[in-house]
Protein backbone atom coordinates (compact mmCIF):
# COMPACT_ATOMS: atom_id res chain seq x y z
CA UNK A 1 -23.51 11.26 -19.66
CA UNK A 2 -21.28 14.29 -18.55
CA UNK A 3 -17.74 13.83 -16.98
CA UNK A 4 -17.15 16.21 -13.65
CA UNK A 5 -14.02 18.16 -14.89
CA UNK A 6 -12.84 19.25 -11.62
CA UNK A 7 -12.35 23.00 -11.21
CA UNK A 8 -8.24 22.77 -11.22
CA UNK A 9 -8.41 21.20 -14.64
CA UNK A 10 -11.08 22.96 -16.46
CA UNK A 11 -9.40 25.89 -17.89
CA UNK A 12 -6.93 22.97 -19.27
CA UNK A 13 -9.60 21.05 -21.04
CA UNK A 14 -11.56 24.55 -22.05
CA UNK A 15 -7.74 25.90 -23.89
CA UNK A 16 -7.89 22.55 -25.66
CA UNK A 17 -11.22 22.50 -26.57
CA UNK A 18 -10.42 26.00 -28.07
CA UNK A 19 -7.86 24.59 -30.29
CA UNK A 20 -9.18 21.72 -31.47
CA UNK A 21 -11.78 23.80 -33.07
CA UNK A 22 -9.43 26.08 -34.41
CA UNK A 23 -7.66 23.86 -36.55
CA UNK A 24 -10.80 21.37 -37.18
CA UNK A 25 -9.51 18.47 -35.25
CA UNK A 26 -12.03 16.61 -32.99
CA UNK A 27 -10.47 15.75 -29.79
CA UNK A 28 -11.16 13.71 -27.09
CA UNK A 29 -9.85 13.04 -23.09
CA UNK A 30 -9.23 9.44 -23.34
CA UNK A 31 -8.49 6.16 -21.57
CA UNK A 32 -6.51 5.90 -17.79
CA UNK A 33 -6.95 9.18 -16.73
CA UNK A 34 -11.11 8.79 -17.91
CA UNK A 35 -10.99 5.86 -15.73
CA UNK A 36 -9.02 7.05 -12.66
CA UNK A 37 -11.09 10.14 -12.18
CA UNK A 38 -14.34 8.03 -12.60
CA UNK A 39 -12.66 5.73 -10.28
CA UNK A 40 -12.08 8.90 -7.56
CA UNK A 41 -7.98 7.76 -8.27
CA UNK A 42 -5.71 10.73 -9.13
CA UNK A 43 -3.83 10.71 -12.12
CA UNK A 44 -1.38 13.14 -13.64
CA UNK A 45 -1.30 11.48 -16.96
CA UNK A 46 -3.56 12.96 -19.08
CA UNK A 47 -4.22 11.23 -23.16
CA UNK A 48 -5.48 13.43 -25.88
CA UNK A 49 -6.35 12.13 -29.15
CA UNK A 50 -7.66 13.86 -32.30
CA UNK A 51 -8.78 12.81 -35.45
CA UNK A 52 -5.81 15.28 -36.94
CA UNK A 53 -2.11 15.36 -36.77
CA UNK A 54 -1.49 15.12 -32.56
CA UNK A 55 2.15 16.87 -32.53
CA UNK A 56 0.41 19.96 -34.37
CA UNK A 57 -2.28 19.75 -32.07
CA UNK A 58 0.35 19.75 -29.32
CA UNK A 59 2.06 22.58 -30.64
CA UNK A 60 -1.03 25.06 -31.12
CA UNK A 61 -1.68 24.12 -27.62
CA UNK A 62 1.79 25.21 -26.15
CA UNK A 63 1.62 28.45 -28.13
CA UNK A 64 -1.70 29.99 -26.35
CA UNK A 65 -0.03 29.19 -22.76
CA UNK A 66 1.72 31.69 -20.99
CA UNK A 67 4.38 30.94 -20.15
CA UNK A 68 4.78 28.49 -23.49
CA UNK A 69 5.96 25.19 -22.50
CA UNK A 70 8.49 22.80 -24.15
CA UNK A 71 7.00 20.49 -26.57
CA UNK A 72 8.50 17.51 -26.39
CA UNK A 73 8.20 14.98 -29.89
CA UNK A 74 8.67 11.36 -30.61
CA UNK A 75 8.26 11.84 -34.50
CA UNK A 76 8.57 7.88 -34.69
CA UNK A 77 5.14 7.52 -32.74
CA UNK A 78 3.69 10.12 -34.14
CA UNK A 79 3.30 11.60 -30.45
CA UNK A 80 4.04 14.84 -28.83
CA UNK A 81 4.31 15.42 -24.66
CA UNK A 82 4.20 18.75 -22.41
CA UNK A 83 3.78 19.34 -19.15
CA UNK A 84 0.94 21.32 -17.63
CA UNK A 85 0.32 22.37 -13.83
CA UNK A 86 1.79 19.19 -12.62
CA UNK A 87 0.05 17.11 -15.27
CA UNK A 88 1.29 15.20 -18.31
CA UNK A 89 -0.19 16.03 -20.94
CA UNK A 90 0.77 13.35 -24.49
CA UNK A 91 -1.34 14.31 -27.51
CA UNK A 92 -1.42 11.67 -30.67
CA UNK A 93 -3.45 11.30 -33.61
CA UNK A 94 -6.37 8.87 -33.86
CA UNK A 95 -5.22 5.81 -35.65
CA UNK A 96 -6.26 2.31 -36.39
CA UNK A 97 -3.65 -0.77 -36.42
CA UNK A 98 -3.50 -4.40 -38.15
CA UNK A 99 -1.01 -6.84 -37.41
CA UNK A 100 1.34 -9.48 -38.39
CA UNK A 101 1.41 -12.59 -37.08
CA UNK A 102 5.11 -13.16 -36.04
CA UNK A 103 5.45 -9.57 -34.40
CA UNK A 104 3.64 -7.27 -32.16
CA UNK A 105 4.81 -3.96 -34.29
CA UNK A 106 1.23 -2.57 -35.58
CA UNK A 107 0.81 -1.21 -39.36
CA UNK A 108 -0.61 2.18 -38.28
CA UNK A 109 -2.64 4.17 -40.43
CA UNK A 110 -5.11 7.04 -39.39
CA UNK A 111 -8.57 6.70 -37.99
CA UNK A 112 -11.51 7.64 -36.47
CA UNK A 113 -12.48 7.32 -32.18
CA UNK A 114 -13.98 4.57 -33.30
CA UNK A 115 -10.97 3.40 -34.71
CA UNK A 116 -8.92 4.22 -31.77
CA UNK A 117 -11.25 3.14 -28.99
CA UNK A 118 -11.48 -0.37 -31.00
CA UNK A 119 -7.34 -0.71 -30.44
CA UNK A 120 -7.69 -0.15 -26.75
CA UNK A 121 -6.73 -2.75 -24.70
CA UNK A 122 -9.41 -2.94 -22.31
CA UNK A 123 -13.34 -1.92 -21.85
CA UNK A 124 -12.38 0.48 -18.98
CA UNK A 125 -9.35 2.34 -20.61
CA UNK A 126 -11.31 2.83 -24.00
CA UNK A 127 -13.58 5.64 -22.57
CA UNK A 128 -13.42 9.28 -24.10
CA UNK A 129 -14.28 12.57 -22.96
CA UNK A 130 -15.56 15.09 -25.93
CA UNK A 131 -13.54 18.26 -25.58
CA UNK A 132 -15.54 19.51 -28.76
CA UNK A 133 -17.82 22.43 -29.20
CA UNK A 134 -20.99 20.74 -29.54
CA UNK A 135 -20.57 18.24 -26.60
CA UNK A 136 -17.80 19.16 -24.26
CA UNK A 137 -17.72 17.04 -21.47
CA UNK A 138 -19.59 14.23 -23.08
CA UNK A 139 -18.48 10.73 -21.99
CA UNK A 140 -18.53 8.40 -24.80
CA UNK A 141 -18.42 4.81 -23.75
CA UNK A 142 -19.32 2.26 -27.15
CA UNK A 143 -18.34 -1.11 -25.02
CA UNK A 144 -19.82 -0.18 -21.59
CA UNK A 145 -16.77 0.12 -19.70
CA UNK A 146 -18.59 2.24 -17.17
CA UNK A 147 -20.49 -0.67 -16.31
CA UNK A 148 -17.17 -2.53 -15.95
CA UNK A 149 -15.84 -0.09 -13.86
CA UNK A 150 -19.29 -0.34 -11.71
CA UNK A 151 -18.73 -4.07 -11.88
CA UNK A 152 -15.00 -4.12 -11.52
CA UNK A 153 -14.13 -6.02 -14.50
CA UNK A 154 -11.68 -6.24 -16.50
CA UNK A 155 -12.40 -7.21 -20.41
CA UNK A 156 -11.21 -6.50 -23.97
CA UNK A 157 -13.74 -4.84 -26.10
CA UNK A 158 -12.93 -6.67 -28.98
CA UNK A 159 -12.28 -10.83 -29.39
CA UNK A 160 -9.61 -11.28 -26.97
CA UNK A 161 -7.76 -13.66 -28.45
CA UNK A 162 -7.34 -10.86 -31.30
CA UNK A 163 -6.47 -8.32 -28.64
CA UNK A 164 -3.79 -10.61 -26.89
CA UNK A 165 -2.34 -12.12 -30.13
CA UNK A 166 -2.23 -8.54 -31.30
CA UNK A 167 0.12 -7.40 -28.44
CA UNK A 168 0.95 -10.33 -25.91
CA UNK A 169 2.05 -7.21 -23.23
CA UNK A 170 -1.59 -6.74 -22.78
CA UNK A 171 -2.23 -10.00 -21.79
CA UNK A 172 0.62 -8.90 -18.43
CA UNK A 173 -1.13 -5.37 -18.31
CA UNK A 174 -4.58 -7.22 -17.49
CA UNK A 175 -3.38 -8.91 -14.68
CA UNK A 176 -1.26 -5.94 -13.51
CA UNK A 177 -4.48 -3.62 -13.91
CA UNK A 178 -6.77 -6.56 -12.00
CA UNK A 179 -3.96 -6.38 -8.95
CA UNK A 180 -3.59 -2.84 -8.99
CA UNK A 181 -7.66 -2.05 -8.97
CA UNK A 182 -8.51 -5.34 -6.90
CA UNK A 183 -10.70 -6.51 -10.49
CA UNK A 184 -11.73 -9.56 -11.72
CA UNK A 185 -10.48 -10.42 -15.23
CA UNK A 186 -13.71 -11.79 -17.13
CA UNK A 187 -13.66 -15.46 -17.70
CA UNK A 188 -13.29 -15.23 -22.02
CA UNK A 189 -10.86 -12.54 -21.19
CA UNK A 190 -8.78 -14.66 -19.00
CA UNK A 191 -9.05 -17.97 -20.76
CA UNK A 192 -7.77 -16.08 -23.58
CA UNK A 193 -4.45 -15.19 -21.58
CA UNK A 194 -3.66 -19.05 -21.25
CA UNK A 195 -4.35 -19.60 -24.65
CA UNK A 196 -2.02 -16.77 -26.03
CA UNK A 197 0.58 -17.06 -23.20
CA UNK A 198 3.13 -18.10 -25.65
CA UNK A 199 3.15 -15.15 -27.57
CA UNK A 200 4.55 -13.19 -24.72
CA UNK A 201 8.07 -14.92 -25.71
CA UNK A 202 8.16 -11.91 -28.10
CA UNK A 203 7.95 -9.27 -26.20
CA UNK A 204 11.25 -7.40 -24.91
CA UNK A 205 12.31 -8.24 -21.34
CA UNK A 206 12.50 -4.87 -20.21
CA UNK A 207 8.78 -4.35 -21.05
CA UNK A 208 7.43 -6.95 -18.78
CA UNK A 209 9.60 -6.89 -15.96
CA UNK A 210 8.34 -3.14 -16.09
CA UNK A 211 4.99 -4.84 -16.11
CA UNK A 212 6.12 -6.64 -13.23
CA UNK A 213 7.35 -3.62 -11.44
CA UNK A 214 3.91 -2.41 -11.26
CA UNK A 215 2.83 -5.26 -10.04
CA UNK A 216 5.10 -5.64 -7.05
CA UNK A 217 4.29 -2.36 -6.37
CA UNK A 218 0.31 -3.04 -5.73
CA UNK A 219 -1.26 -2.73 -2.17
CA UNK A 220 -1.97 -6.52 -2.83
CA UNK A 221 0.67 -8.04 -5.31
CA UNK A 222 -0.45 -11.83 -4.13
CA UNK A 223 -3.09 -11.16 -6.77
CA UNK A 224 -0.89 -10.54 -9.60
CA UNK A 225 1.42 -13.23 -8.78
CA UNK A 226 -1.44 -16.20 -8.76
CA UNK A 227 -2.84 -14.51 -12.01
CA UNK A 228 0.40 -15.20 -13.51
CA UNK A 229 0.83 -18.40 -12.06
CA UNK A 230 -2.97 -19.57 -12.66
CA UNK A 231 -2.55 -18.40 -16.34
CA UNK A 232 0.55 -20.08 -16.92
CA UNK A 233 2.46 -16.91 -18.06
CA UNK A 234 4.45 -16.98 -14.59
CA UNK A 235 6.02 -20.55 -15.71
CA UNK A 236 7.39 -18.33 -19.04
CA UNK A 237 8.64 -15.27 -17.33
CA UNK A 238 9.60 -16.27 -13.66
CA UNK A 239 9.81 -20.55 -13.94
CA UNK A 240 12.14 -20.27 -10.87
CA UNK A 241 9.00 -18.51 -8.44
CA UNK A 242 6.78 -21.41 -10.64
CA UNK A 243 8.82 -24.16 -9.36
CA UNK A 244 8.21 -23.32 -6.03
CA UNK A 245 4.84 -24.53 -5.84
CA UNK A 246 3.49 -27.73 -4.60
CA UNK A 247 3.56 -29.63 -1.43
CA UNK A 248 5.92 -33.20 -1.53
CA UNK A 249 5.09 -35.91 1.35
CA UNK A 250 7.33 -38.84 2.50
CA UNK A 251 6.27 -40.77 5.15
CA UNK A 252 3.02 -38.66 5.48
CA UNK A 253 5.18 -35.37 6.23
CA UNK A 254 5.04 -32.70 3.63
CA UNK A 255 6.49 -29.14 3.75
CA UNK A 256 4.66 -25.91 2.84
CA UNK A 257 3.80 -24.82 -0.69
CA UNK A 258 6.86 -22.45 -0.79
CA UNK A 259 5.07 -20.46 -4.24
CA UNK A 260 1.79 -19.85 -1.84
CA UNK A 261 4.36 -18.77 1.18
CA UNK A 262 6.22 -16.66 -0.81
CA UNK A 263 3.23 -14.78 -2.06
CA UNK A 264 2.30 -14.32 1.43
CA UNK A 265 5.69 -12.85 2.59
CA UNK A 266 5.31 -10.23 -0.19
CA UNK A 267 1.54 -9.25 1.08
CA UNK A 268 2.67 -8.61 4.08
CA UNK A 269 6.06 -6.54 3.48
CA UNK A 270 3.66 -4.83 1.33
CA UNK A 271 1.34 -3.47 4.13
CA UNK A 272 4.87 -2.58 5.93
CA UNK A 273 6.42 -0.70 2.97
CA UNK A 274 7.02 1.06 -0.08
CA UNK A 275 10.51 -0.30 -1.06
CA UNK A 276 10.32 -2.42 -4.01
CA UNK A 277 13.65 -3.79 -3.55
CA UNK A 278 12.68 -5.04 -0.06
CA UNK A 279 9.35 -6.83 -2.01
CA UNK A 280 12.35 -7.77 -4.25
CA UNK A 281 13.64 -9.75 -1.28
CA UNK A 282 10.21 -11.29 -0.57
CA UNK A 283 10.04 -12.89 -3.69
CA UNK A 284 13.20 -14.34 -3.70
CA UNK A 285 14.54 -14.92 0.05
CA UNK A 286 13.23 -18.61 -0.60
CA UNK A 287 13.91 -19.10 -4.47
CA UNK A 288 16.43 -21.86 -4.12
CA UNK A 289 14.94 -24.00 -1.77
CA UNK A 290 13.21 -26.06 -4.58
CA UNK A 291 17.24 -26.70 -5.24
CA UNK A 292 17.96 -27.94 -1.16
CA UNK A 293 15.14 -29.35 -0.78
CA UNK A 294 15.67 -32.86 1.22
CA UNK A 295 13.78 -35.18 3.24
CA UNK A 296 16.21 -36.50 6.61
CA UNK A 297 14.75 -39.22 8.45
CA UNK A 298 13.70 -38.29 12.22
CA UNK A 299 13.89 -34.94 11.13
CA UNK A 300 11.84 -34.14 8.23
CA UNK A 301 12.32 -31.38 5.23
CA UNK A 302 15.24 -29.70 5.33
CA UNK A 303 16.54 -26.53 2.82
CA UNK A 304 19.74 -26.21 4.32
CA UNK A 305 21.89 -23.65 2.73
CA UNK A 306 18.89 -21.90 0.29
CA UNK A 307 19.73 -18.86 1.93
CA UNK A 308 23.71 -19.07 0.38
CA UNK A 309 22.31 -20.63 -2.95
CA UNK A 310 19.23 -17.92 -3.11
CA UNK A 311 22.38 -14.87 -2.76
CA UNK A 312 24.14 -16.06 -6.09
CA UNK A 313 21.31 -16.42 -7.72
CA UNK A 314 20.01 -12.93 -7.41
CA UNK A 315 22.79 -11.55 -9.71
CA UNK A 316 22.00 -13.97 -12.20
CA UNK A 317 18.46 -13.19 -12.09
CA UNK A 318 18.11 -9.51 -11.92
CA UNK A 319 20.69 -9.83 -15.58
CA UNK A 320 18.39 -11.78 -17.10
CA UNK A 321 14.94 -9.52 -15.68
CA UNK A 322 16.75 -5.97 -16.74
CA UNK A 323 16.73 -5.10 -13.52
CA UNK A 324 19.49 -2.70 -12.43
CA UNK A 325 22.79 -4.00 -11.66
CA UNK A 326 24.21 -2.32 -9.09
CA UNK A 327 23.23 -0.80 -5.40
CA UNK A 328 19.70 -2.06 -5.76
CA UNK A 329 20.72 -5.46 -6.83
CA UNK A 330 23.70 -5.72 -3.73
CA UNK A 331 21.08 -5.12 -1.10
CA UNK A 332 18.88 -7.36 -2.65
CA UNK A 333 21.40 -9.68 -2.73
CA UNK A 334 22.77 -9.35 0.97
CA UNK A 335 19.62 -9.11 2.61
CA UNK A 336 18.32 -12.56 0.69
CA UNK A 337 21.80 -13.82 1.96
CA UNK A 338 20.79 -12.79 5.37
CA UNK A 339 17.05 -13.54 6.01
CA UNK A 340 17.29 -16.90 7.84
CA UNK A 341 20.35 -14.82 10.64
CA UNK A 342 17.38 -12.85 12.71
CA UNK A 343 15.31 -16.08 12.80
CA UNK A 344 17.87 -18.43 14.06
CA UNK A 345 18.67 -16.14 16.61
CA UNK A 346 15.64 -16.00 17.86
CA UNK A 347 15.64 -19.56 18.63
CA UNK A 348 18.72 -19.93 20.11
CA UNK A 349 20.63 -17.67 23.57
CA UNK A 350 21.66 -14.56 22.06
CA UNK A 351 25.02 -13.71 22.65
CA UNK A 352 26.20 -10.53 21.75
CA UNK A 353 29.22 -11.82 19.71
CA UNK A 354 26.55 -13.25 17.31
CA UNK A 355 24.04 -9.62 17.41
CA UNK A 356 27.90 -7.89 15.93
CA UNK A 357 28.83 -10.06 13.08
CA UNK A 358 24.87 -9.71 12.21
CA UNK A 359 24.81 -6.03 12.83
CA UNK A 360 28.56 -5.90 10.85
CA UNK A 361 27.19 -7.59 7.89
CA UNK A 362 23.47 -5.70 7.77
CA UNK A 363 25.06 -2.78 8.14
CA UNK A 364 22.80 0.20 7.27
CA UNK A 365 20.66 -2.36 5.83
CA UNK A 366 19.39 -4.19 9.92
CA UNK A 367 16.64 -2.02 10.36
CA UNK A 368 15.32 -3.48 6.78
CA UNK A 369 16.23 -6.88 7.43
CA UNK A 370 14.45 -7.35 10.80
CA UNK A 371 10.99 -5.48 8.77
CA UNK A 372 11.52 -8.32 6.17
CA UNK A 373 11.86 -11.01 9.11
CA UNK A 374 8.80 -9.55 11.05
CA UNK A 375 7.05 -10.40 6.87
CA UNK A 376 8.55 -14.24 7.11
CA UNK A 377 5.84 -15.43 9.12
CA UNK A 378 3.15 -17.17 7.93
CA UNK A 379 2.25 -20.06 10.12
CA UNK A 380 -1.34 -20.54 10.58
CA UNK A 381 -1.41 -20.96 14.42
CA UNK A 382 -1.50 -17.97 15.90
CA UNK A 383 0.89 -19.21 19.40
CA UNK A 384 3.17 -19.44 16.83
CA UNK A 385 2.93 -15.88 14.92
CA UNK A 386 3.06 -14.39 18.09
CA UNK A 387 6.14 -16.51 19.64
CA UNK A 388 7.91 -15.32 16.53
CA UNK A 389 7.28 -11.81 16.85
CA UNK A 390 7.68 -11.39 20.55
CA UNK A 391 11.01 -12.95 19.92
CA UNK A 392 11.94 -10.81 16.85
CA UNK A 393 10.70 -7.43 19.33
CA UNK A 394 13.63 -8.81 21.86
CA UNK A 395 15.84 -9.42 19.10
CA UNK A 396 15.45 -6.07 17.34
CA UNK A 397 15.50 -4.08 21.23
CA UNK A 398 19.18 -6.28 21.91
CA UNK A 399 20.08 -4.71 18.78
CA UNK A 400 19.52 -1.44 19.66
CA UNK A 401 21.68 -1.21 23.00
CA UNK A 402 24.12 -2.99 21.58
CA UNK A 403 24.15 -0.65 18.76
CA UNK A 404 24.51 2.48 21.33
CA UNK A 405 27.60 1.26 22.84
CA UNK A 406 29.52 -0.66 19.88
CA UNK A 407 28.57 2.10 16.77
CA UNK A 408 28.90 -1.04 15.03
CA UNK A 409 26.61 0.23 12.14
CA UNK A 410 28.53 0.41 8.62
CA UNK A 411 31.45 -0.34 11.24
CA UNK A 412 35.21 -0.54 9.99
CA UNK A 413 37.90 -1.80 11.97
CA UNK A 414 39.98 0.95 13.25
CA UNK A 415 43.40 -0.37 12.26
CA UNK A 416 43.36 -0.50 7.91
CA UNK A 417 45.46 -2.37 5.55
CA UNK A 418 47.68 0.41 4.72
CA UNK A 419 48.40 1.02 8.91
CA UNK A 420 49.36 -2.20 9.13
CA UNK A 421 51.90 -2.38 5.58
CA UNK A 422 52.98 0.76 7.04
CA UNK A 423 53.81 -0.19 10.64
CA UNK A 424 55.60 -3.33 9.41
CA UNK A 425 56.98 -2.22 6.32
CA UNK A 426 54.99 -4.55 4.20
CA UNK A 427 53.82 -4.82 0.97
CA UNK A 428 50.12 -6.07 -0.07
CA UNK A 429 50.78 -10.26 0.88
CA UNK A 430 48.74 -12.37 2.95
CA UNK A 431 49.67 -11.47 6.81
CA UNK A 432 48.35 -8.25 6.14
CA UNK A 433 45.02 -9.98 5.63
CA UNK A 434 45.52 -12.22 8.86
CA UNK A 435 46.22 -9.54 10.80
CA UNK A 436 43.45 -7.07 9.60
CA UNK A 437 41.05 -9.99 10.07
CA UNK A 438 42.26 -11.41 13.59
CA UNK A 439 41.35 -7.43 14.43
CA UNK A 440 38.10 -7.91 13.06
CA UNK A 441 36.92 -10.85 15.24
CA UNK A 442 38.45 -9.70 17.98
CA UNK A 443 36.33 -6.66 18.10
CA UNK A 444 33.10 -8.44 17.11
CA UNK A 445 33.92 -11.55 19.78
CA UNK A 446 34.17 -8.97 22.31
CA UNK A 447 37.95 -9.53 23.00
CA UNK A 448 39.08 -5.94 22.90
CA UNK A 449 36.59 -2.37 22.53
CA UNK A 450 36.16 -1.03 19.01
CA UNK A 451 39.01 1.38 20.37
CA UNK A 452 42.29 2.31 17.90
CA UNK A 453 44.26 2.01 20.92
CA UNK A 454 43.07 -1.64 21.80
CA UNK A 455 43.41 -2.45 18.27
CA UNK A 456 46.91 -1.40 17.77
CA UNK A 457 47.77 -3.12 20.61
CA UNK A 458 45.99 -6.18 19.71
CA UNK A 459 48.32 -5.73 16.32
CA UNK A 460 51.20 -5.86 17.37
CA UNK A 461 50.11 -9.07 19.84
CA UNK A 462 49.11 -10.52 16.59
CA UNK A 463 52.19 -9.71 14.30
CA UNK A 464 54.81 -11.06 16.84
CA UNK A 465 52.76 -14.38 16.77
CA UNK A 466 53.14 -15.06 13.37
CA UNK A 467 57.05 -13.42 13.48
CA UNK A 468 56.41 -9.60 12.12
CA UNK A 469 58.36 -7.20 13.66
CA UNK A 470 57.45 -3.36 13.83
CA UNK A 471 59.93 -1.30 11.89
């Protein structure tokens, strides 16, 4: 079968071809960017292997371009990178691999295509593309992965408890390939993930939470997460998400499965955004209710406080996952800390001393938090879906007029610290603090404007209460 090499990318693949018979290396298109363009995805990662030495391939490459790009070369892989039009091109010599039992570091030696379509992980990413003489453009498929792709399957082309033991990451990349391509992983394939889920204890952290990443970021990342879950690797990696699931009754009242919820929550912030950090917040807004959980007589379940105890653990958990440890973490954090404030004003009368301190401590982060709460919905009566969001659209339209006339976004006080030391004569102590905060819920009670002048006055009410004088 020929490949369609579309018109933008043909004088790419015919320069190639052109040096890989100069210097008598066979060379070959291979793996995810075979299978996106067969799967009409775009890709701008483009894998070329030769039976030869891939960083010289690389470099006869660059030197027939105009103007010659920078090769860039990872001597310890053996690999060599450039960039192309907008593509990515990584060139690498064909190799084969054995390995050890108590590591997933390969003994690499060189091969053949055979060789190097046999190490592939997967049916589908192990197809080639000749970008020879004698059959340019010449798919070569030796374990029918374009039948998997027809049948949207995922498999290894080898034994896949081999393939898994071999490199436990692959076992995380099939389920992250199944969610991102809506696949089915084949039965021997996936009983073979619950077999070898121990070995992915010795893989590095930041390589699956990267694994995870891409997950998360799927159109539908329910499907990764009850892979994971179903396979038992989610019970290694994430066993605060596993202990989620399950239903508890007393007195023939249960609560809901809090695992299937929360896999719910981050379908549906999914089909509202992009952000990964606000998916973030899907997946944990509810992780320590497991940890509140309590059944109250005449009034059922109760997870009072998960909200609190779901903030500190956030910090706790994104150290441990590699995740980054700073703004993306904080909002995160605050908005995890926050989740339940939108929905229990929406039960209650609004008052617009509550819609400030909310607005105060959302800050530039509201307009995220209400998308997440319109997500936290999953009841399956639909009265109740739409209760919740009619309430949540007068919530979110309060918001906004009282957002016009307080400019309460990102809002500071208008008196600081170092007014008040200064008006006083004080140094740092704890009046300073009393003062600056009795400012603080003035303006969000609604006692005095988010004026300087009302707030200096209000100081100096404040100071000769507790017995400061002005100098």
């Amino acid at each position: 079968m020929k490949f369609e090499i579309q018109a933008n990318e043909k004088a790419l693949f015919e320069k190639l071809c052109e040096t890989a018979e100069d210097l008598g290396y066979p060379s070959y298109v291979i793996g995810g960017y075979v299978r996106d363009r067969l799967l009409k995805r775009s890709s701008k990662d483009v894998d070329i292997v030769c039976v030869g030495n891939g960083i010289t391939l690389a470099k006869h490459f660059a030197s027939k371009l105009s103007p010659k790009p920078k090769v860039i070369i990872y001597k310890r892989f053996g690999t060599a990178m450039l960039n192309y039009e907008g593509l990515e091109v990584e060139f690498v010599g064909a190799r084969k691999e054995s390995y050890r039992k108590d590591s997933r570091k390969p003994i690499v030696e060189n091969g053949t295509l055979e060789d190097d379509q046999n190490r592939r992980d997967f049916t589908i990413n192990a197809l080639a593309v000749s970008l020879n003489v004698k059959n340019f453009g010449t798919l070569i498929d030796p374990f029918e992965g374009l039948l998997h792709l027809d049948e949207k399957l995922i498999k290894t082309p080898l034994d896949p408890d081999i393939t898994f033991s071999d490199d436990p990451l692959r076992m995380m990349r099939a389920i992250r390939f199944a969610t991102q391509l809506n696949f089915t992983i084949h039965p021997q394939t996936l009983a073979s993930i619950s077999a070898q889920k121990e070995r992915i204890k010795i893989i590095s952290q930041e390589r699956i939470t990267l694994e995870l990443q891409k997950i998360m970021a799927a159109e539908k990342p329910s499907i990764g997460y009850q892979l994971l879950f179903d396979t038992g690797l989610l019970e290694i990696i994430f066993p605060a998400l596993y202990k989620m699931h399950g239903v508890e009754y007393i007195n023939g009242q249960g609560h809901k499965d809090n695992f299937l919820h929360t896999i719910q929550v981050l379908d549906n912030i999914a089909k509202l955004t992009d952000n990964i950090w606000l998916r973030w917040v899907a997946v944990l807004h509810d992780i320590a209710k497991p940890l509140t959980k309590r059944y109250v007589e005449g009034q059922g379940w109760t997870f009072h406080g998960h909200e609190a105890l779901g903030a500190k653990f956030v910090p706790k958990f994104f150290r441990r996952m590699k995740l980054p440890m700073n703004v993306e973490m904080k909002y995160v954090q605050k908005l995890v800390a926050l989740h339940q404030r939108p929905v229990s004003l929406t039960t209650e009368k609004i008052t617009d001393s509550a819609l400030r301190r909310l607005m105060f401590e959302a800050g530039d982060d509201i307009d995220d938090l209400l998308l997440f709460c319109s997500a936290d919905s999953t009841s399956k009566f639909k009265w109740k879906l739409d209760k919740y969001a009619k309430n949540l659209q007068l919530l979110t339209k309060q918001i906004s007029i009282l957002e016009e006339k307080d400019r309460l976004r990102n809002w500071q006080p208008p008196i600081s610290g170092d007014l008040i030391m200064k008006t006083f004569g004080l140094s740092p102590c704890k009046e300073v603090g009393v003062i600056k905060t009795s400012i603080r819920e003035a303006i969000l009670d609604g006692e005095i404007q988010n004026d300087f002048d009302q707030a200096f006055e209000f100081m100096l009410r404040i100071a000769k209460k507790i017995g400061i004088k002005p100098l």
